[in-house]
N, C-alpha and C. Protein backbone atom coordinates (compact mmCIF):
# COMPACT_ATOMS: atom_id res chain seq x y z
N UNK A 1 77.32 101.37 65.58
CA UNK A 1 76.31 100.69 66.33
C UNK A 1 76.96 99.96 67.51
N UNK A 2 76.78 100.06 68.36
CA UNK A 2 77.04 99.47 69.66
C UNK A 2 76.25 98.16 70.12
N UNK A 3 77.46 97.00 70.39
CA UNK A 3 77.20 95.52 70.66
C UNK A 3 76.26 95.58 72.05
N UNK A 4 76.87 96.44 72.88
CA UNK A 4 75.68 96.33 74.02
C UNK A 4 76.92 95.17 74.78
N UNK A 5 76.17 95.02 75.97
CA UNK A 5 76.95 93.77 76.70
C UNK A 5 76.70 92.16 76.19
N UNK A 6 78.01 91.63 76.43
CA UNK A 6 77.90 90.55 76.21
C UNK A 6 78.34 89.63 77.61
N UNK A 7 77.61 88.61 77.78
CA UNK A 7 77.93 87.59 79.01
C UNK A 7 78.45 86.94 78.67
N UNK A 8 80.04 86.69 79.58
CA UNK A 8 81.09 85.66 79.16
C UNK A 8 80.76 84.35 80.33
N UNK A 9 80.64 83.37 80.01
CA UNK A 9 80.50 82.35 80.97
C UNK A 9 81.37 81.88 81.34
N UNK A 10 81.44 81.54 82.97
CA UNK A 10 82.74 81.40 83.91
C UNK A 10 82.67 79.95 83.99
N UNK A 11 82.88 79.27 83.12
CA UNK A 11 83.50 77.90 82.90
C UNK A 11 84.71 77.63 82.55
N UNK A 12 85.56 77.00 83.37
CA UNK A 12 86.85 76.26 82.67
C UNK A 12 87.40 75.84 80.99
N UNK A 13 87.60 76.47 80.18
CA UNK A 13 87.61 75.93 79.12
C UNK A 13 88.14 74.61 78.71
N UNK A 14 89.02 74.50 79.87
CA UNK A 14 90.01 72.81 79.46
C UNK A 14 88.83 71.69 80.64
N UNK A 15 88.55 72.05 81.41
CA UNK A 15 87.55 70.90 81.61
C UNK A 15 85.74 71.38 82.25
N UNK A 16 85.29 72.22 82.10
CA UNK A 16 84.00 72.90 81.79
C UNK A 16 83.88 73.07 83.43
N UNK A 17 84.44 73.02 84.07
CA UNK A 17 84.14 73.67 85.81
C UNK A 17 83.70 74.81 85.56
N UNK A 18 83.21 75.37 87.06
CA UNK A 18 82.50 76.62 87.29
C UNK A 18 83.78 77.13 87.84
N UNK A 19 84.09 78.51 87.40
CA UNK A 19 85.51 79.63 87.60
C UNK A 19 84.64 79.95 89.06
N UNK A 20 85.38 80.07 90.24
CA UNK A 20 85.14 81.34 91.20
C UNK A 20 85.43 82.57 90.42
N UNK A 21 84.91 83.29 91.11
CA UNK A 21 85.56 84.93 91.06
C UNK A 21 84.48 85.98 91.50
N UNK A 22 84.67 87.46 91.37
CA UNK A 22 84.18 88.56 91.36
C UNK A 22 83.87 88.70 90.17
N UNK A 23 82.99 89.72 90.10
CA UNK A 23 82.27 90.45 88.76
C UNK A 23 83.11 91.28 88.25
N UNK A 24 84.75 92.07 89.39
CA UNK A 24 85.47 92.61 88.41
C UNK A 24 86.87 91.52 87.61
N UNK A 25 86.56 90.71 88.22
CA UNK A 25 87.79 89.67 88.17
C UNK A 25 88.13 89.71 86.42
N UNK A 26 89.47 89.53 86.32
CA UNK A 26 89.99 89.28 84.82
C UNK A 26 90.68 88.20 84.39
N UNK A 27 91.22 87.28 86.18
CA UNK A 27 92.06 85.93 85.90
C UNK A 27 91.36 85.20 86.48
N UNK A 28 91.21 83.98 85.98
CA UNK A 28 90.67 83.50 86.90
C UNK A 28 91.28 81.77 87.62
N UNK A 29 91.40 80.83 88.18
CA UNK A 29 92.46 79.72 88.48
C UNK A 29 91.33 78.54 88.63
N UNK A 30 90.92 77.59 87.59
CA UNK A 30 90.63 76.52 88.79
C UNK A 30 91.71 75.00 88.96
N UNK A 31 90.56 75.36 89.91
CA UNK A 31 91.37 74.47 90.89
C UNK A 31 90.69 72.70 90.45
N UNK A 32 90.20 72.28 89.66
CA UNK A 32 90.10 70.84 88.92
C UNK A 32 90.88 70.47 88.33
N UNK A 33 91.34 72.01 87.02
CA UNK A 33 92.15 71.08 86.43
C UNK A 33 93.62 72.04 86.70
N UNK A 34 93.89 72.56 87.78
CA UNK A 34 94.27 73.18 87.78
C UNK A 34 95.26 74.79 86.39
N UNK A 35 94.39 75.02 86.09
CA UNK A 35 94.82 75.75 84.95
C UNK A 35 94.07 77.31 84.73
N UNK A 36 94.29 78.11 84.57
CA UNK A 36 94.94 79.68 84.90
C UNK A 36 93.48 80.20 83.20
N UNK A 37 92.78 80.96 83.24
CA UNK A 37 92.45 81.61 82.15
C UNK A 37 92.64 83.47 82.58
N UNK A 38 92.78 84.26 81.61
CA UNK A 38 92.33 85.67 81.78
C UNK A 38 91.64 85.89 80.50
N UNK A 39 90.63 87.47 80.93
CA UNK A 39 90.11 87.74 79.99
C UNK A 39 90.58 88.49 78.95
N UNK A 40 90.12 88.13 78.20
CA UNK A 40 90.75 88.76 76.38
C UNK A 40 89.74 89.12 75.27
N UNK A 41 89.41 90.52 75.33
CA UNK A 41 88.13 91.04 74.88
C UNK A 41 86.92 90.53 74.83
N UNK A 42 86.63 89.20 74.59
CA UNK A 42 85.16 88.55 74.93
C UNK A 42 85.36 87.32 75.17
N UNK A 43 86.61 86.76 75.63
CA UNK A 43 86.87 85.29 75.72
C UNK A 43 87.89 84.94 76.90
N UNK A 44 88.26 83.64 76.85
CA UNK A 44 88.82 83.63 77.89
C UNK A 44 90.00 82.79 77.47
N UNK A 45 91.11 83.61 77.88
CA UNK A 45 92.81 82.27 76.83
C UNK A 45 93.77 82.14 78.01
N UNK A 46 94.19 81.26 77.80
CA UNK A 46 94.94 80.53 79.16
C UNK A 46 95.87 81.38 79.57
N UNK A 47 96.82 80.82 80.60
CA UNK A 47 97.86 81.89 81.12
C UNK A 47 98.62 80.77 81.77
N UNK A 48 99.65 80.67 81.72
CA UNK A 48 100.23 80.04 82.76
C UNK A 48 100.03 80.21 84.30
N UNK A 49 100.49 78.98 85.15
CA UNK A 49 100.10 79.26 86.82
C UNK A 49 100.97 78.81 87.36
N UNK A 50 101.98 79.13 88.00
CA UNK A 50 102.26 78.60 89.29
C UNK A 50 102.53 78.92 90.45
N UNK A 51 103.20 78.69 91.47
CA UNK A 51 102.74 79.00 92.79
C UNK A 51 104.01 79.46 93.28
N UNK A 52 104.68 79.74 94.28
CA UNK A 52 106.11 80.30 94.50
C UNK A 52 105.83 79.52 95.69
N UNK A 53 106.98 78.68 95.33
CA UNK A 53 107.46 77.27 96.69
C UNK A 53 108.00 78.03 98.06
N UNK A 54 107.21 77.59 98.99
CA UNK A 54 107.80 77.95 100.09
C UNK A 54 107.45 76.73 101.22
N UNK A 55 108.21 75.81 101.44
CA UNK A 55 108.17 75.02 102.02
C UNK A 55 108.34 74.95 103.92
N UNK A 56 108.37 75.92 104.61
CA UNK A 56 108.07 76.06 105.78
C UNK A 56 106.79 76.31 106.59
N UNK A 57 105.83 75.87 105.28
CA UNK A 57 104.71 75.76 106.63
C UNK A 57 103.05 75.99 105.59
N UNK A 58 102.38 75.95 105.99
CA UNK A 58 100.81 76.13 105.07
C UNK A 58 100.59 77.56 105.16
N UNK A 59 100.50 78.26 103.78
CA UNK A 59 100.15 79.51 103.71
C UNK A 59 98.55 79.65 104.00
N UNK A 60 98.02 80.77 104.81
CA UNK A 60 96.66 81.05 104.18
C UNK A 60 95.91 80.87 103.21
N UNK A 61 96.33 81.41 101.77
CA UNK A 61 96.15 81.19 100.29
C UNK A 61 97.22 81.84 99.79
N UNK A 62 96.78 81.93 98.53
CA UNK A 62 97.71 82.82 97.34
C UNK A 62 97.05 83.74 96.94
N UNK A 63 98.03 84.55 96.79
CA UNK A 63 97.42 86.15 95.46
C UNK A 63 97.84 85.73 94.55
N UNK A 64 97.31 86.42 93.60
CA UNK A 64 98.02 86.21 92.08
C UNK A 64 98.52 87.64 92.15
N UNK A 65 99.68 87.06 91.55
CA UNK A 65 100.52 88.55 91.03
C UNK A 65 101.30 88.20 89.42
N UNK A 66 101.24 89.14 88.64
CA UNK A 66 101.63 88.91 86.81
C UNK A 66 103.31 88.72 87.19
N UNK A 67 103.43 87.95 86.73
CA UNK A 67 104.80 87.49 86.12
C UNK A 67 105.32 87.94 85.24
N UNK A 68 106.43 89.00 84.81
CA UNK A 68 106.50 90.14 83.50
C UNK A 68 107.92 89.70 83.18
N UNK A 69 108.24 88.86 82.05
CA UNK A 69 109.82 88.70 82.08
C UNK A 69 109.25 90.31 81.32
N UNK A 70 111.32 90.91 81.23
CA UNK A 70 110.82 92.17 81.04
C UNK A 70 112.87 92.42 80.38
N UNK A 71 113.26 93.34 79.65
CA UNK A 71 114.32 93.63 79.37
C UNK A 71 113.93 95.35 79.48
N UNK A 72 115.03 96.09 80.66
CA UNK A 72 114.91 97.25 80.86
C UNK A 72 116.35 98.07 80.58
N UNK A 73 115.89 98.90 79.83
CA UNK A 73 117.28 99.78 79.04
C UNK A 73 117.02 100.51 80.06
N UNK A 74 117.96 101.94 80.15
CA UNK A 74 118.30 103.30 80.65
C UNK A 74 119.10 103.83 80.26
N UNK A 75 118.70 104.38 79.09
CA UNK A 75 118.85 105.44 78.25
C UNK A 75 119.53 106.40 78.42
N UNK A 76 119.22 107.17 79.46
CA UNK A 76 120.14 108.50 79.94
C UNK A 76 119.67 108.10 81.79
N UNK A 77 120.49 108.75 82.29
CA UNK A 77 120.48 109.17 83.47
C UNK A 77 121.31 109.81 84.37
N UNK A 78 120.84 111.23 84.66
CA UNK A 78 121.99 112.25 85.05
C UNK A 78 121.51 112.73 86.17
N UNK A 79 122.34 112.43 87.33
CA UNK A 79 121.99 112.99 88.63
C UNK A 79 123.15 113.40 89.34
N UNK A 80 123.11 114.15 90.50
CA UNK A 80 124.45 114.56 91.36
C UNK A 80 124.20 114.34 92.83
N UNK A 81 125.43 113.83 93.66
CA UNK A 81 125.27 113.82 94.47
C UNK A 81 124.85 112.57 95.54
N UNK A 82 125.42 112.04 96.23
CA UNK A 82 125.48 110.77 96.41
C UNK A 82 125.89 109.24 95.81
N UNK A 83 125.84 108.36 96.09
CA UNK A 83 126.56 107.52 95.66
C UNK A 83 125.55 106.53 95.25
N UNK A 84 125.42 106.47 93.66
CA UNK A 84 124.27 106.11 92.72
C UNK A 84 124.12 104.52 92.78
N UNK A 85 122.92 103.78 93.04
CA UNK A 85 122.64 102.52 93.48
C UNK A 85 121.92 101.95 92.55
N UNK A 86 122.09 101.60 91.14
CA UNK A 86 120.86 101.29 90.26
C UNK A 86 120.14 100.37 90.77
N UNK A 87 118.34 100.48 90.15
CA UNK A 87 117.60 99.99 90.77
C UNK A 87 117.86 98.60 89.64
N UNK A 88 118.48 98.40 88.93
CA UNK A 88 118.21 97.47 87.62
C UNK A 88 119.12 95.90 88.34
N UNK A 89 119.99 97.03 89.22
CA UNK A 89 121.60 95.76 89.77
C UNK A 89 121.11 95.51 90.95
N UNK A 90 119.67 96.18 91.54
CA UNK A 90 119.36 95.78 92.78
C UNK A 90 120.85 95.90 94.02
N UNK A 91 121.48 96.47 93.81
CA UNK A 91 123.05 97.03 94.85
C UNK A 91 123.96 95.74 94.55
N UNK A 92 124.02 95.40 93.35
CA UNK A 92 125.36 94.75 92.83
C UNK A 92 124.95 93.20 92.68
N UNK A 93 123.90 93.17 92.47
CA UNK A 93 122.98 91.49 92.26
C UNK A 93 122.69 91.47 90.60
N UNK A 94 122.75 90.35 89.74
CA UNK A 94 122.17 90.71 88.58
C UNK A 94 120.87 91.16 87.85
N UNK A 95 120.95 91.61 86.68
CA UNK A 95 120.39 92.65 86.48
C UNK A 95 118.93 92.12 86.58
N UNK A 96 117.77 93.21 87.01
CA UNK A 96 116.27 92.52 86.88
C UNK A 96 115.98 92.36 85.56
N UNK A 97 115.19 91.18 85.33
CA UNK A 97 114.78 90.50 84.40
C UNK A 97 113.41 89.75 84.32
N UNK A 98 112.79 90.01 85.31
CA UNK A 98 111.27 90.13 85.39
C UNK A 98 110.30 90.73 86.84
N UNK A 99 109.24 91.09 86.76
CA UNK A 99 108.76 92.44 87.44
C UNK A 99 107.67 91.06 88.11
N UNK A 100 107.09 91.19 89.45
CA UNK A 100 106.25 90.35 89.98
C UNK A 100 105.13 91.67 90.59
N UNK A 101 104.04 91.54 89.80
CA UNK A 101 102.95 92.71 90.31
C UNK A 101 102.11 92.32 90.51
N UNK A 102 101.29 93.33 91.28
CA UNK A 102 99.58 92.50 91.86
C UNK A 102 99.07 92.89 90.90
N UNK A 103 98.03 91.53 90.85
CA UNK A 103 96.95 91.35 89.81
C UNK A 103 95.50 91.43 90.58
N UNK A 104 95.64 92.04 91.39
CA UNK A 104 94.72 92.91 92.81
C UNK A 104 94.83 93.84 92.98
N UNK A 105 94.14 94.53 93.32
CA UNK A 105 93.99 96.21 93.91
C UNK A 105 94.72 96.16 95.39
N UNK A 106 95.32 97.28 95.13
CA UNK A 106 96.43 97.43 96.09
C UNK A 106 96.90 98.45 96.57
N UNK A 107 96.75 99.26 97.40
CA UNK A 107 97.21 101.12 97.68
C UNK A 107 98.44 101.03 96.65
N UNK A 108 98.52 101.71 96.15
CA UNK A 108 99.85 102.34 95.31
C UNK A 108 100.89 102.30 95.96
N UNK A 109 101.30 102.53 97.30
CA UNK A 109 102.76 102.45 98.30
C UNK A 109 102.92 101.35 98.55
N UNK A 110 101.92 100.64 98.68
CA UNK A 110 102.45 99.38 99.01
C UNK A 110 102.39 97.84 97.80
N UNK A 111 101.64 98.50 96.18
CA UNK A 111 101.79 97.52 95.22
C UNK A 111 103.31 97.75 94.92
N UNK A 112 103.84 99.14 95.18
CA UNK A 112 105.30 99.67 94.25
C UNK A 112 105.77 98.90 95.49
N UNK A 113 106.23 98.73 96.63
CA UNK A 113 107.01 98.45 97.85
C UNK A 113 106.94 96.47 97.42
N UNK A 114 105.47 95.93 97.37
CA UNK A 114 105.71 95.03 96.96
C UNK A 114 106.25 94.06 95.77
N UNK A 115 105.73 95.22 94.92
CA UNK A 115 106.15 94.84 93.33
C UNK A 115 107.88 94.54 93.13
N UNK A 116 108.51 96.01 93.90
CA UNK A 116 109.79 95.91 94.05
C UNK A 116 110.77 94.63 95.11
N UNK A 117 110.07 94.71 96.25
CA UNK A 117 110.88 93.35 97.38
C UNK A 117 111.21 92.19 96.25
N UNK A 118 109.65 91.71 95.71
CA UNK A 118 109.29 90.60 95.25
C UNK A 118 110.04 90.50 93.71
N UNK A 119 110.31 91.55 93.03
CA UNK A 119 110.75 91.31 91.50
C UNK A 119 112.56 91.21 92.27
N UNK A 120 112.80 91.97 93.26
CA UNK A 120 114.55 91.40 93.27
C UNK A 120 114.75 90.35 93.99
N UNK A 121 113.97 89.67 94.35
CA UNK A 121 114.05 88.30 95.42
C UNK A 121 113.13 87.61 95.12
N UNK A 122 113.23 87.17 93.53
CA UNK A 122 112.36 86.38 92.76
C UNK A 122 112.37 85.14 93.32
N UNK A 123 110.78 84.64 93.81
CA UNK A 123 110.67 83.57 94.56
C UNK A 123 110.65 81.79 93.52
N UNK A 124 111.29 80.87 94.13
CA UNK A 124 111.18 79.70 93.33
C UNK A 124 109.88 79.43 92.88
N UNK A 125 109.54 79.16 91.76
CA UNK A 125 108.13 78.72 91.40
C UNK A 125 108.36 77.20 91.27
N UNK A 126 106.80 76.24 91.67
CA UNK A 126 106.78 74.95 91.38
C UNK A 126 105.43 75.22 91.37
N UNK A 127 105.29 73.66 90.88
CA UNK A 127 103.39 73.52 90.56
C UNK A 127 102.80 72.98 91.74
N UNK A 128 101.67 73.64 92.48
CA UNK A 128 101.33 72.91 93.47
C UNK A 128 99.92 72.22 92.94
N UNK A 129 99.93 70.98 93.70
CA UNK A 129 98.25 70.58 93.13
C UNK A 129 96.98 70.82 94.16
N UNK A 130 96.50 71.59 93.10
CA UNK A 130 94.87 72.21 93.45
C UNK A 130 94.74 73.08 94.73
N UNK A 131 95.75 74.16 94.84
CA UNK A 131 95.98 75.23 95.31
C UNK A 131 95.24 75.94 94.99
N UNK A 132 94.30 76.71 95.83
CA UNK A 132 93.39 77.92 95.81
C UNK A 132 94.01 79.22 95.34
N UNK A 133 93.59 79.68 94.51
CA UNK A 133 94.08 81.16 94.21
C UNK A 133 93.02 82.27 93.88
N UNK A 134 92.88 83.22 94.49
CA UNK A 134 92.14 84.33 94.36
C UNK A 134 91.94 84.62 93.03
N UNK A 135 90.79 85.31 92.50
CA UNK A 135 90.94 86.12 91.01
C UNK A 135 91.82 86.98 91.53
N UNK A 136 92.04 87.73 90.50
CA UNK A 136 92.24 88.85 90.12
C UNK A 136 91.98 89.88 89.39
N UNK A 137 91.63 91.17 89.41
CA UNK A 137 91.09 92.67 88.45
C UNK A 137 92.19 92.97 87.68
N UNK A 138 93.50 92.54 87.95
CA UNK A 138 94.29 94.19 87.23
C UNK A 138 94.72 93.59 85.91
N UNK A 139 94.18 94.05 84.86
CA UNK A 139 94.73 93.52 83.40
C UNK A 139 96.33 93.28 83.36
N UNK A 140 96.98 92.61 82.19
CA UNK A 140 97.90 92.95 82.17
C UNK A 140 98.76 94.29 81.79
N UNK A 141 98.36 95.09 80.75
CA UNK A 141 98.71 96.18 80.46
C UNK A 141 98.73 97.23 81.59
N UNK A 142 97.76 96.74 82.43
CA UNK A 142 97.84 97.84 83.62
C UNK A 142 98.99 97.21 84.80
N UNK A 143 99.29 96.40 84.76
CA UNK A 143 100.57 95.39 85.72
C UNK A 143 101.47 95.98 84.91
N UNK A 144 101.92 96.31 83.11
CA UNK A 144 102.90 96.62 82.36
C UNK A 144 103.46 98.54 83.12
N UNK A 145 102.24 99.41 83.23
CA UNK A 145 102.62 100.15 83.98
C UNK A 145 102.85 100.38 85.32
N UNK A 146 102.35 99.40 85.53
CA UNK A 146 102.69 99.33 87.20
C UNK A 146 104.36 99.21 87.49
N UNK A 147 104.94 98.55 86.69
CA UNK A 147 106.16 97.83 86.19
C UNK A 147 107.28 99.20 85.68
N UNK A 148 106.28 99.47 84.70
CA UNK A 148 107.58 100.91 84.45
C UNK A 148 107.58 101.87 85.18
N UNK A 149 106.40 101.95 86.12
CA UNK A 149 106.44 103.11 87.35
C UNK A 149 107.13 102.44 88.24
N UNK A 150 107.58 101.43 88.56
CA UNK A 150 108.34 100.97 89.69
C UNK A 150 109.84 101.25 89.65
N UNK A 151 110.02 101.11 88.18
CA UNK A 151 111.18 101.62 87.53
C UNK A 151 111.71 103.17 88.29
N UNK A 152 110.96 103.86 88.02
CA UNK A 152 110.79 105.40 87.87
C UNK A 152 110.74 105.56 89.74
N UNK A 153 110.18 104.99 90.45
CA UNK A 153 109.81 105.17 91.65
C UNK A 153 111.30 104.34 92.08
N UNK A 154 112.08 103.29 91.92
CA UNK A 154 112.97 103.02 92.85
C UNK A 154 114.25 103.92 92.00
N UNK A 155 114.55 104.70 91.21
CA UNK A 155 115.09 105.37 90.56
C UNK A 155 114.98 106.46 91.44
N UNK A 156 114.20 107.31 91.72
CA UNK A 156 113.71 107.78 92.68
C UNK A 156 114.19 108.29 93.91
N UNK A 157 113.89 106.89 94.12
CA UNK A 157 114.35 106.69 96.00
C UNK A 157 116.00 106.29 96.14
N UNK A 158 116.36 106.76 95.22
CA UNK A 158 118.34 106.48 94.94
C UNK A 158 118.43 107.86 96.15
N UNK A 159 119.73 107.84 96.83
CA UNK A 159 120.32 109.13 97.52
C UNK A 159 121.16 110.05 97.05
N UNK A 160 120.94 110.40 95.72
CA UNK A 160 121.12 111.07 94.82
C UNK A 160 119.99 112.28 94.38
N UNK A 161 120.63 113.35 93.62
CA UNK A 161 119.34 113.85 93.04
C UNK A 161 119.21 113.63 91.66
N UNK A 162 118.05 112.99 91.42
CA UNK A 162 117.83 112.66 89.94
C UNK A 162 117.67 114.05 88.69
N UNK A 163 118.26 114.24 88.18
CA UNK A 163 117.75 115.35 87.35
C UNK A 163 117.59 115.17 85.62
N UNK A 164 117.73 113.96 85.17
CA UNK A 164 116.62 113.51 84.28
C UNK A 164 116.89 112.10 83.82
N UNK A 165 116.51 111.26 83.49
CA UNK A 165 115.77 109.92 83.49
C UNK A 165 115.10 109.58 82.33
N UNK A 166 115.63 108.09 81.44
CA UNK A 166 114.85 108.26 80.15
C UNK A 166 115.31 106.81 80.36
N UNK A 167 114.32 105.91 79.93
CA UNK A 167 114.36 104.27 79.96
C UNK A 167 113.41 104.05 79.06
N UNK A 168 113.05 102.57 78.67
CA UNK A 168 112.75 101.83 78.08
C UNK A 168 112.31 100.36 78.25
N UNK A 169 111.22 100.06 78.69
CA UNK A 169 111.04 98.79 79.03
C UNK A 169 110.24 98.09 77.98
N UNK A 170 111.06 96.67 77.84
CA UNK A 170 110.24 95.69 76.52
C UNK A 170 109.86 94.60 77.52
N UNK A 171 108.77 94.24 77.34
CA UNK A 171 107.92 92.88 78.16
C UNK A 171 107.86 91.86 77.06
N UNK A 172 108.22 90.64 77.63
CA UNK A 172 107.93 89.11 77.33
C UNK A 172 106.77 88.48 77.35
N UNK A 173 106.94 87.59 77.81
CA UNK A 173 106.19 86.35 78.10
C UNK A 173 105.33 86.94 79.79
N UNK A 174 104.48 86.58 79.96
CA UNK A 174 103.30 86.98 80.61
C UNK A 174 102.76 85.44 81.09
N UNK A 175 103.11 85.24 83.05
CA UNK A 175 102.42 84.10 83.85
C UNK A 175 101.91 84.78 85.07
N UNK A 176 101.18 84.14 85.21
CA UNK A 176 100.67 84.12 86.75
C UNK A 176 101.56 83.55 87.70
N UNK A 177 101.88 84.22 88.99
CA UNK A 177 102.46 83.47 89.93
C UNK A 177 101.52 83.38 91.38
N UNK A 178 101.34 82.41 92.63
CA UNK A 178 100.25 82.86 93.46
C UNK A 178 101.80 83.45 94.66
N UNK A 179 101.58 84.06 95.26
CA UNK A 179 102.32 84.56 96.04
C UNK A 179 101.83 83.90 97.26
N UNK A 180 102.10 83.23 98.33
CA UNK A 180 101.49 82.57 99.77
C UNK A 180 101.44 83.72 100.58
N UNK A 181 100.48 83.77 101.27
CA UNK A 181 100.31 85.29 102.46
C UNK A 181 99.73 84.27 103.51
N UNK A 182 99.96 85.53 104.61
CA UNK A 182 99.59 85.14 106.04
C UNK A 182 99.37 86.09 106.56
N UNK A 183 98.52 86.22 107.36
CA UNK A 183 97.94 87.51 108.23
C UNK A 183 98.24 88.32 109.60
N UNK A 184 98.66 88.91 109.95
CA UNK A 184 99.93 88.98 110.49
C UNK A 184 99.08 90.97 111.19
N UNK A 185 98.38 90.92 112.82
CA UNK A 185 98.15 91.93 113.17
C UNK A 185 96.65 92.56 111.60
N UNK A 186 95.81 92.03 111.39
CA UNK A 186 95.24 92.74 110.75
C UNK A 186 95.02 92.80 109.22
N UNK A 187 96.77 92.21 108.75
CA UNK A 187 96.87 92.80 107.48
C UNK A 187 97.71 91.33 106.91
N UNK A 188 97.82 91.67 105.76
CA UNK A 188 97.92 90.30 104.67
C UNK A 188 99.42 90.82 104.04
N UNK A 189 100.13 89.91 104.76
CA UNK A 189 101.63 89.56 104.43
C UNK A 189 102.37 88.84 103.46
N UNK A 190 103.17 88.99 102.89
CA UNK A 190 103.71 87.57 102.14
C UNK A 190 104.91 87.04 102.80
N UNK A 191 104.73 85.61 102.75
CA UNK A 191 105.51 84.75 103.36
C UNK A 191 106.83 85.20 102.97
N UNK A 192 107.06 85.19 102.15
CA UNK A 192 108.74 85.70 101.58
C UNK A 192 109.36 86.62 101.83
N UNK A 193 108.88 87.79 101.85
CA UNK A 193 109.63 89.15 102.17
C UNK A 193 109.09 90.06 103.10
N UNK A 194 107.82 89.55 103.90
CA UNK A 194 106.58 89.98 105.14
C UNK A 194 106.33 91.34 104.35
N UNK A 195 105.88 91.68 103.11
CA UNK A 195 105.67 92.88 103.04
C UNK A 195 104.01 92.98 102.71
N UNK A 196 103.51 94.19 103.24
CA UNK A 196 102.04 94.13 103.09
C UNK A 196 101.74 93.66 101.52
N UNK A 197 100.59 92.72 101.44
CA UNK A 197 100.17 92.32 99.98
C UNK A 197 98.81 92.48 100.26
């Protein structure tokens, strides 16, 4: 038998405000008490929030993008030809250890382009007070593949030829971060690494 729809009400659970958002939205931020919910099959359970400090100037707003601490094996990997750059050491930096993805709809070239700038030039987080932040649509499980395809895609783009590839990614702890953008010719930038967001 089928429940049929149920209406979740967009109130703050820690102090009963009205949530902004869209009808596809899944996170949502307010800004009273400042505190972060997403949705979780018919309810709504907190998330952590914070903002990535950038102290040169007033951003437009923030995106939210998932925060993925993340431990990534590689298993096998056998390629020839060129001089092999793992995407894990980022070209001789330590190893990645958490993935920063949009929690927005995003062309595919440019969530992987951003996902990647932003997870190796992990920006300082601090708490800002009562900072605006957009919802967001993209569940987490769908940010979890976004995450192991980024894997696979800067693996990829090595100057090598890949000829087979076998990894393993385990995910952590799960926050929200807002990313600051600015608009820049048309299109929506992030302050940190100017890459389309």
């Amino acid at each position: 038998m089928s429940r049929g729809f149920e209406l979740l009400p967009l109130e703050c659970p820690s102090c009963g405000e009205t949530l902004g958002g869209d009808a596809v939205d899944v996170v949502f931020y307010c800004v009273a008490c400042r505190s972060g919910h997403r949705v979780v099959e018919d309810r709504l359970e907190p998330v952590e929030v914070s903002f990535a400090s950038w102290p040169q100037g007033a951003a437009e707003g923030y995106l939210p993008f998932w925060s993925l601490d993340a431990k990534v094996e590689i298993r096998q990997r056998k390629a020839s030809g060129g001089h092999i750059r793992r995407f894990l050491s980022g070209g001789g930096e330590a190893p990645l250890e958490r993935f920063l993805v949009p929690a927005y709809p995003l062309a595919l070239a440019e969530a992987v382009n951003a996902t990647l700038a932003l997870s190796r030039h992990l920006p300082p987080a601090a708490e800002r007070l009562g900072e605006g932040l957009t919802g967001g649509s993209v569940e987490v499980v769908d940010a979890q593949k976004m995450a192991r395809y980024c894997v696979i895609a800067a693996e990829a783009r090595q100057p090598d030829t890949l000829r087979e590839f076998d990894f393993h990614v385990e995910f952590g702890k799960v926050r929200l971060l807002g990313i600051p953008y600015q608009t820049k010719d048309g299109r929506r930038v992030d302050v940190l690494t100017r890459h389309a967001i």
